[in-house]
PDB file of N, CA and C in Angstrom:
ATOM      1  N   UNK A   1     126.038 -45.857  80.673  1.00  0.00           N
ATOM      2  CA  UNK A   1     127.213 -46.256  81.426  1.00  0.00           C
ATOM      3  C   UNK A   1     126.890 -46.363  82.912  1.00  0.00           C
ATOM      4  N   UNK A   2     126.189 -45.278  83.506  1.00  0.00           N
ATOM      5  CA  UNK A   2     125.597 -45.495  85.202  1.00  0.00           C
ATOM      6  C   UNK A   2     124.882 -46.776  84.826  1.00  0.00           C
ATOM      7  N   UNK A   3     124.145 -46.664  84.535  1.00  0.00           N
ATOM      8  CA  UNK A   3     122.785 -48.063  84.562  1.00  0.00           C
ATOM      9  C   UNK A   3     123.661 -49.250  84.497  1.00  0.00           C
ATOM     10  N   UNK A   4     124.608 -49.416  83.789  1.00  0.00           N
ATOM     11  CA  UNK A   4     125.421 -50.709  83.758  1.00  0.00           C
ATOM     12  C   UNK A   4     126.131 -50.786  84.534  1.00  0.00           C
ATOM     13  N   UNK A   5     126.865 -49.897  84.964  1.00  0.00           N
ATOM     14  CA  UNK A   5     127.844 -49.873  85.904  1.00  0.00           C
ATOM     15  C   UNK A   5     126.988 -50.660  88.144  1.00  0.00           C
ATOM     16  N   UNK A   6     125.948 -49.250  87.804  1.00  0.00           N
ATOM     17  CA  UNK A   6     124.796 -49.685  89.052  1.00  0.00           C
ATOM     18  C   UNK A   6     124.240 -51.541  88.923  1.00  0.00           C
ATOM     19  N   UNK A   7     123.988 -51.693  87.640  1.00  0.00           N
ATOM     20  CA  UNK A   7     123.755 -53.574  87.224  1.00  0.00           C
ATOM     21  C   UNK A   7     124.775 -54.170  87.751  1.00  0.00           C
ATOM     22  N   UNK A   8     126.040 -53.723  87.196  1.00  0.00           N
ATOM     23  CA  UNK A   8     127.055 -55.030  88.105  1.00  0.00           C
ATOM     24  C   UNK A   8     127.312 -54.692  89.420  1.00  0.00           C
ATOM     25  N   UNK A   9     127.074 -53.525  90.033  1.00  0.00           N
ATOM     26  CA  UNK A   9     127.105 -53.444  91.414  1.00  0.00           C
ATOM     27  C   UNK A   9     126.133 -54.046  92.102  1.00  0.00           C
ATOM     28  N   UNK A  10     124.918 -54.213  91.306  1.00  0.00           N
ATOM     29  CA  UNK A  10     123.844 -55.004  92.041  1.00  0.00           C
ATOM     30  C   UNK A  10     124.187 -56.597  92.146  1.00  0.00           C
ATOM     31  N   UNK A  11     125.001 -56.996  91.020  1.00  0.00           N
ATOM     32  CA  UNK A  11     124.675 -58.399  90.485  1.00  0.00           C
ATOM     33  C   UNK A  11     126.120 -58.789  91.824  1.00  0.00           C
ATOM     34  N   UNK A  12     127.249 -57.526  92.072  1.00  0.00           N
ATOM     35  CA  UNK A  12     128.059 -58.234  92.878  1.00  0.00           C
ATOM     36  C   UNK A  12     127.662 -58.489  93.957  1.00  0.00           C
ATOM     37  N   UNK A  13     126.269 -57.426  94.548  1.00  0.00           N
ATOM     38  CA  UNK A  13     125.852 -57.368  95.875  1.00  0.00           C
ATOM     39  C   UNK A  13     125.164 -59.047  96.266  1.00  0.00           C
ATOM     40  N   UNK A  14     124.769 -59.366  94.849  1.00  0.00           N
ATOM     41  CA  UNK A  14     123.727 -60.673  95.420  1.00  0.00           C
ATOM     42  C   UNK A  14     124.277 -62.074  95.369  1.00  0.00           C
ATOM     43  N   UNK A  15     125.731 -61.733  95.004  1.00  0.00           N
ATOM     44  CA  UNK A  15     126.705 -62.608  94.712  1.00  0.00           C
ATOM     45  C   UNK A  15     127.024 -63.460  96.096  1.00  0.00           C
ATOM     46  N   UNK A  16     126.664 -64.866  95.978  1.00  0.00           N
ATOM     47  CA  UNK A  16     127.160 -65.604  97.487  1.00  0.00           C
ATOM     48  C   UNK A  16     128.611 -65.519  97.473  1.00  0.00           C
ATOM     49  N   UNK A  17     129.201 -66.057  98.445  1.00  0.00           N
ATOM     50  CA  UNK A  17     130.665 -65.478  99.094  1.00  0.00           C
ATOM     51  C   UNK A  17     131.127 -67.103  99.440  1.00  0.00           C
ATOM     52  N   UNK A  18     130.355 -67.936  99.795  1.00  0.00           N
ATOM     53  CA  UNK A  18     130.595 -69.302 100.434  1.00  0.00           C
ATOM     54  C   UNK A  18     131.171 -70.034  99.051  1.00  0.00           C
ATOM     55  N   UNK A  19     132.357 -70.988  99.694  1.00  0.00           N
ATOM     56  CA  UNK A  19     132.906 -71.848  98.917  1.00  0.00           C
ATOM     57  C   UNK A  19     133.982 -71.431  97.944  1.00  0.00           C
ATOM     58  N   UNK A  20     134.385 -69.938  97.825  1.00  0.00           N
ATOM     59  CA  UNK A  20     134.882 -69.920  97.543  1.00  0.00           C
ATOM     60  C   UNK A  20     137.090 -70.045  97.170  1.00  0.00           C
ATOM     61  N   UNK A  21     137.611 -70.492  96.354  1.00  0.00           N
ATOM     62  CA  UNK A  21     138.932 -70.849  96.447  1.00  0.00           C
ATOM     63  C   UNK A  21     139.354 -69.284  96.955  1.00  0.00           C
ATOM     64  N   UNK A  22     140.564 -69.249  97.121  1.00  0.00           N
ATOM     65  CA  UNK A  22     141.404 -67.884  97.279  1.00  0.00           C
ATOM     66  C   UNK A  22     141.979 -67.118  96.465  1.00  0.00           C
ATOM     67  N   UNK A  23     141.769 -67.597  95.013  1.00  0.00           N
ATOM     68  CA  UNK A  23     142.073 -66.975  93.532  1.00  0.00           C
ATOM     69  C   UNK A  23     140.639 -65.828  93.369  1.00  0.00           C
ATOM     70  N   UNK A  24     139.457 -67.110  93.979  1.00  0.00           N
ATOM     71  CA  UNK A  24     138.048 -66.414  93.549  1.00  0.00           C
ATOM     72  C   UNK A  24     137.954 -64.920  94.687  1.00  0.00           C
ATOM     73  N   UNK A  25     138.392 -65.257  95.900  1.00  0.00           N
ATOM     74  CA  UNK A  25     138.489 -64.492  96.575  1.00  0.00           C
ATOM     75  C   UNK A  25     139.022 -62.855  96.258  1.00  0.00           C
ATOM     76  N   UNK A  26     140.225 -63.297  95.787  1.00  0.00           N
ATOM     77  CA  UNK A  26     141.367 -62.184  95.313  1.00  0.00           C
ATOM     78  C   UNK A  26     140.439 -61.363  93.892  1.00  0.00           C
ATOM     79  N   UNK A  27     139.972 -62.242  93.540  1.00  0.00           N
ATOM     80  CA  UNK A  27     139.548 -61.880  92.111  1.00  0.00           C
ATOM     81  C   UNK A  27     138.201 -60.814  92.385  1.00  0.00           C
ATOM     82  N   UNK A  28     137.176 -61.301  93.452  1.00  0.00           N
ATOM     83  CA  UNK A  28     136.154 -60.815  94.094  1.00  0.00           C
ATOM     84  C   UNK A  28     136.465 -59.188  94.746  1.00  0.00           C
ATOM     85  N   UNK A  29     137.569 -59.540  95.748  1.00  0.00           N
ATOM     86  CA  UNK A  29     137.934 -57.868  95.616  1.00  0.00           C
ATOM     87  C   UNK A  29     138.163 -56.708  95.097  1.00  0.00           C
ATOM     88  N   UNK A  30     139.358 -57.320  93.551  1.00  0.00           N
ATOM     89  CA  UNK A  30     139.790 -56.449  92.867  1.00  0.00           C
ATOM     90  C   UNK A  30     138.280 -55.630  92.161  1.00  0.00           C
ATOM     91  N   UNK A  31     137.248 -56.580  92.043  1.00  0.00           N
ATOM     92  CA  UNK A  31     136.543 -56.291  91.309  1.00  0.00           C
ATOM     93  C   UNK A  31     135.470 -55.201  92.269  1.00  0.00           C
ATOM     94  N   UNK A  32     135.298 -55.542  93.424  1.00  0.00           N
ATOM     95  CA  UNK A  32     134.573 -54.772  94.109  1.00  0.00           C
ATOM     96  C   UNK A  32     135.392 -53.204  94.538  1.00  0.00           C
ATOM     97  N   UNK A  33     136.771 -53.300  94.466  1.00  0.00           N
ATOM     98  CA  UNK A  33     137.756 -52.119  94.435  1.00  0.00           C
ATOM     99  C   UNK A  33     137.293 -51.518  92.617  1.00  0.00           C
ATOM    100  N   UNK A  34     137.397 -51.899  92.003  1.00  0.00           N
ATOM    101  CA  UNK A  34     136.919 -51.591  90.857  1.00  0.00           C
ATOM    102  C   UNK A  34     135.760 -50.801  90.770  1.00  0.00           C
ATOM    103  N   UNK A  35     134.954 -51.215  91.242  1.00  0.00           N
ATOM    104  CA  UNK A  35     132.892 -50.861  91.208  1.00  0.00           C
ATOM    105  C   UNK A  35     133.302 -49.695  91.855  1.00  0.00           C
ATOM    106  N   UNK A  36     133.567 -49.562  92.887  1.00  0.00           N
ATOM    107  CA  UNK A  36     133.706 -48.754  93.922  1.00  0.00           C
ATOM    108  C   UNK A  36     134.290 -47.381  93.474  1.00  0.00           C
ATOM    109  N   UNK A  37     135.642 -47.481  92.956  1.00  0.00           N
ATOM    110  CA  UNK A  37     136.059 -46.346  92.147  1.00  0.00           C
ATOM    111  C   UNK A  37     135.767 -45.727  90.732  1.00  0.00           C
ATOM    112  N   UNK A  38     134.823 -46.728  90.433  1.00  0.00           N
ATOM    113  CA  UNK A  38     134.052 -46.221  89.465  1.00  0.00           C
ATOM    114  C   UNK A  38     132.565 -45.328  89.530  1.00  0.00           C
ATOM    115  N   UNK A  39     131.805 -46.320  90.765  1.00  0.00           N
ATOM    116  CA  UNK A  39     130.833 -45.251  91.013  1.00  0.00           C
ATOM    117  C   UNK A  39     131.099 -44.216  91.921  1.00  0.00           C
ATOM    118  N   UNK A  40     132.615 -44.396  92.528  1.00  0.00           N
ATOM    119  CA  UNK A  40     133.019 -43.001  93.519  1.00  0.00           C
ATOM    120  C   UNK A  40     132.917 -41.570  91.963  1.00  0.00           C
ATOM    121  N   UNK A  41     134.099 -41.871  91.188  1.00  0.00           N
ATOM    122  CA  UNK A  41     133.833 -40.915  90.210  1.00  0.00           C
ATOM    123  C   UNK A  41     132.496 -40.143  89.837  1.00  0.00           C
ATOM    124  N   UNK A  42     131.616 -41.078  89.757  1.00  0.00           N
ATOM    125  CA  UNK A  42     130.327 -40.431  88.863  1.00  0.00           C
ATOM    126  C   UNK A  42     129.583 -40.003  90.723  1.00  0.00           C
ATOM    127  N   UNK A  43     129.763 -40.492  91.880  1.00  0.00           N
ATOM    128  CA  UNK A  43     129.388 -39.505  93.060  1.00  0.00           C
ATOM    129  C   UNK A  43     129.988 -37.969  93.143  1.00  0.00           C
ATOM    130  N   UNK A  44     131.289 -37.754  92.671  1.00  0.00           N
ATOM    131  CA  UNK A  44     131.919 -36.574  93.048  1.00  0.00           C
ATOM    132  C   UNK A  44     131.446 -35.465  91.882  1.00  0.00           C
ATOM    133  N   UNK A  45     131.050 -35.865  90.982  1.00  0.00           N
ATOM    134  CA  UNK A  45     129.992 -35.224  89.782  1.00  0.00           C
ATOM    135  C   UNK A  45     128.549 -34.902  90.277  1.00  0.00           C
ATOM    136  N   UNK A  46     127.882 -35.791  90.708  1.00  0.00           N
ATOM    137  CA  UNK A  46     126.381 -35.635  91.234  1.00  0.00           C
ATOM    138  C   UNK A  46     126.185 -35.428  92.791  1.00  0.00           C
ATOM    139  N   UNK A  47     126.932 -36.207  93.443  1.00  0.00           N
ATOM    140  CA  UNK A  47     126.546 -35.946  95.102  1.00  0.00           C
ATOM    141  C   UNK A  47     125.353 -36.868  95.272  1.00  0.00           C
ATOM    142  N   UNK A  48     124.842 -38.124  94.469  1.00  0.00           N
ATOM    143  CA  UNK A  48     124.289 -38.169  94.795  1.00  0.00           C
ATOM    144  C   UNK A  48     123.798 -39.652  95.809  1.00  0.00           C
ATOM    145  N   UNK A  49     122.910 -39.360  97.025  1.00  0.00           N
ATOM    146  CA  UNK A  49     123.074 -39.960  98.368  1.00  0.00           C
ATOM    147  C   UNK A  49     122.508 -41.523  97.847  1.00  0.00           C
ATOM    148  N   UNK A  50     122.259 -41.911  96.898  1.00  0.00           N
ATOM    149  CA  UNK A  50     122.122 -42.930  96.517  1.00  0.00           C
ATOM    150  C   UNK A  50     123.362 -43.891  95.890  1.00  0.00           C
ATOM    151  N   UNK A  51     124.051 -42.787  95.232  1.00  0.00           N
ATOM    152  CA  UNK A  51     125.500 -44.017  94.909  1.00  0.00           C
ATOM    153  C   UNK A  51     126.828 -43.725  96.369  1.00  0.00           C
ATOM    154  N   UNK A  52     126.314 -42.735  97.330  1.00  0.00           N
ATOM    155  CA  UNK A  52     127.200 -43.167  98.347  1.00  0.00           C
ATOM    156  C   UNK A  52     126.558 -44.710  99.298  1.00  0.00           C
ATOM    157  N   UNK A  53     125.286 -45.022  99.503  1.00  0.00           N
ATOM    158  CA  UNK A  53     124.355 -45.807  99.907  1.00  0.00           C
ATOM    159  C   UNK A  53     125.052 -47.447  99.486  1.00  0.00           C
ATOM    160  N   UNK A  54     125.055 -47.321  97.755  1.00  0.00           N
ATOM    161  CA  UNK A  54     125.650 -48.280  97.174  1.00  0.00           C
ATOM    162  C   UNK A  54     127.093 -48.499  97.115  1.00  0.00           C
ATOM    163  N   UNK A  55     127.972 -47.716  97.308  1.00  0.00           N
ATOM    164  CA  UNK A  55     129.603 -47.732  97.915  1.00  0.00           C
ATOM    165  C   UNK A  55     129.714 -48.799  99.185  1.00  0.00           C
ATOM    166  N   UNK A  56     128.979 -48.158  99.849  1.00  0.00           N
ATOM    167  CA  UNK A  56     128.838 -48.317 101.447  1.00  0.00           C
ATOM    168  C   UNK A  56     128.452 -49.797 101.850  1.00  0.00           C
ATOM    169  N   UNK A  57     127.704 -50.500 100.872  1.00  0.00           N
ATOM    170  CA  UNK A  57     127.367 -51.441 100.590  1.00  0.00           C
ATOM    171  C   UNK A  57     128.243 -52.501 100.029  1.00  0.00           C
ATOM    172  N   UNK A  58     129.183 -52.055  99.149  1.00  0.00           N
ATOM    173  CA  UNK A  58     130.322 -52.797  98.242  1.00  0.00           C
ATOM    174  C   UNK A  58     131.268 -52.796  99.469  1.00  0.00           C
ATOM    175  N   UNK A  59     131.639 -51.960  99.942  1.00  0.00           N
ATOM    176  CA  UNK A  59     133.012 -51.773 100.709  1.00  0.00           C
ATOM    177  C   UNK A  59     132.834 -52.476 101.896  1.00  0.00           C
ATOM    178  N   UNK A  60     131.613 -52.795 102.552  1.00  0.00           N
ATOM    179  CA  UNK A  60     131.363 -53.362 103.246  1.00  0.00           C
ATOM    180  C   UNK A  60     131.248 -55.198 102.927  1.00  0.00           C
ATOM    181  N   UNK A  61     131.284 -55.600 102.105  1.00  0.00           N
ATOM    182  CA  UNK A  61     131.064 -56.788 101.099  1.00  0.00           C
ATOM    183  C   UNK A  61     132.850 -57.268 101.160  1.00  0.00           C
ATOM    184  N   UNK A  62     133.481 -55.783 100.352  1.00  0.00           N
ATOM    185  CA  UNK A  62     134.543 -55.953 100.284  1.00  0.00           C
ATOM    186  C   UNK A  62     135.716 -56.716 101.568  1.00  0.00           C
ATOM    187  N   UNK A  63     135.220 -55.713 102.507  1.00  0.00           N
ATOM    188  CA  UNK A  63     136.118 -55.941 103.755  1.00  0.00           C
ATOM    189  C   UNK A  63     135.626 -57.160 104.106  1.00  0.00           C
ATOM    190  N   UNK A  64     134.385 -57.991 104.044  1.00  0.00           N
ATOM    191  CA  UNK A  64     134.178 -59.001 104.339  1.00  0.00           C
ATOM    192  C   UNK A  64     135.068 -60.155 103.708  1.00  0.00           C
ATOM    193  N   UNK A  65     135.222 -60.140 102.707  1.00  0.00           N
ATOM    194  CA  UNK A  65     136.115 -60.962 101.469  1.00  0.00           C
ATOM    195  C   UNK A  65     137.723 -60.861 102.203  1.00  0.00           C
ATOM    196  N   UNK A  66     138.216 -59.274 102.278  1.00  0.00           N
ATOM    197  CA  UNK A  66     139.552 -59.423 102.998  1.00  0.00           C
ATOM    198  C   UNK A  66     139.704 -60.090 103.660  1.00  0.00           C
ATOM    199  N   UNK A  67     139.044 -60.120 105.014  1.00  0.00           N
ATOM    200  CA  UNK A  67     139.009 -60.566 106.470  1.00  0.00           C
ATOM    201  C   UNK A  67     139.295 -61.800 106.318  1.00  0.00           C
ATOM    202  N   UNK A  68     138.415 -62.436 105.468  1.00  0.00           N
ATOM    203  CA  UNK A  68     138.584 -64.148 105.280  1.00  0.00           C
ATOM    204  C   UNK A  68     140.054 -64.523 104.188  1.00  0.00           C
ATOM    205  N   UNK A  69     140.847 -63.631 103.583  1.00  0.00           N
ATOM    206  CA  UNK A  69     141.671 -63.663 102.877  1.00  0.00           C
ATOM    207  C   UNK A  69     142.791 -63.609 104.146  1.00  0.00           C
ATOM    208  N   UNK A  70     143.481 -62.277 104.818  1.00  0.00           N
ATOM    209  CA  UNK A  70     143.648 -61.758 105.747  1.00  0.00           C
ATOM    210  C   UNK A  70     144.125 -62.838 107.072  1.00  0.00           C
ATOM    211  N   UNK A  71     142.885 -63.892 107.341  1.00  0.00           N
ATOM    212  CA  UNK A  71     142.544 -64.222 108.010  1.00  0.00           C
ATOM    213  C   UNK A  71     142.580 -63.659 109.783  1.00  0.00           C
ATOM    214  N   UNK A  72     142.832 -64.379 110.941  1.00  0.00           N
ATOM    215  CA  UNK A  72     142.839 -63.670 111.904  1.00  0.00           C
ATOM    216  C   UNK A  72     144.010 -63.482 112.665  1.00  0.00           C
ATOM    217  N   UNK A  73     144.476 -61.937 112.925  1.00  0.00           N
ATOM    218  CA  UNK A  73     145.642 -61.978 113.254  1.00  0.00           C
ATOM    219  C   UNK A  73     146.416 -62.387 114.275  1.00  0.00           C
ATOM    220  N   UNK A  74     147.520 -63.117 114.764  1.00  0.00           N
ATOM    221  CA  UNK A  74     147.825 -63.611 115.991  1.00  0.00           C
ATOM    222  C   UNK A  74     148.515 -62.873 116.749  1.00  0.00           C
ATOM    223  N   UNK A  75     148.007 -62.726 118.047  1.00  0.00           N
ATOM    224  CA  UNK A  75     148.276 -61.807 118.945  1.00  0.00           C
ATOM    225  C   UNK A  75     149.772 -62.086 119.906  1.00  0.00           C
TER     226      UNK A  75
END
């Protein structure tokens, strides 16, 4: 279940971001909110500094996806 779980976190990491519609967008998050609380679980069991590394990585991916959803706010 880790090993697969760590596979689609890899496969989302290498995932391009360009071109996408705003369905794909929406869809891209939920899923990276997904990964995220899944390998948070199996961190609070082990501690270990390698699946916080890979969080840190998604969430950062993630907020990228918002931002362009989001877009920029007017002041």
């Amino acid at each position: 279940m880790t090993q697969d779980l760590l596979t689609k976190a890899e496969e989302f990491e290498n995932r391009k971001l360009s071109h996408m519609s705003t369905s794909d967008r929406v869809a891209a998050s939920r899923e990276a909110k997904k990964l995220i609380l899944s390998i948070n679980e199996i961190y609070k069991k082990t501690k270990d500094a390698g699946l916080m590394d890979i969080m840190k990585r998604l969430t950062e991916k993630k907020r990228k996806i918002e931002k362009r959803l989001n877009g920029t706010p007017l002041v």
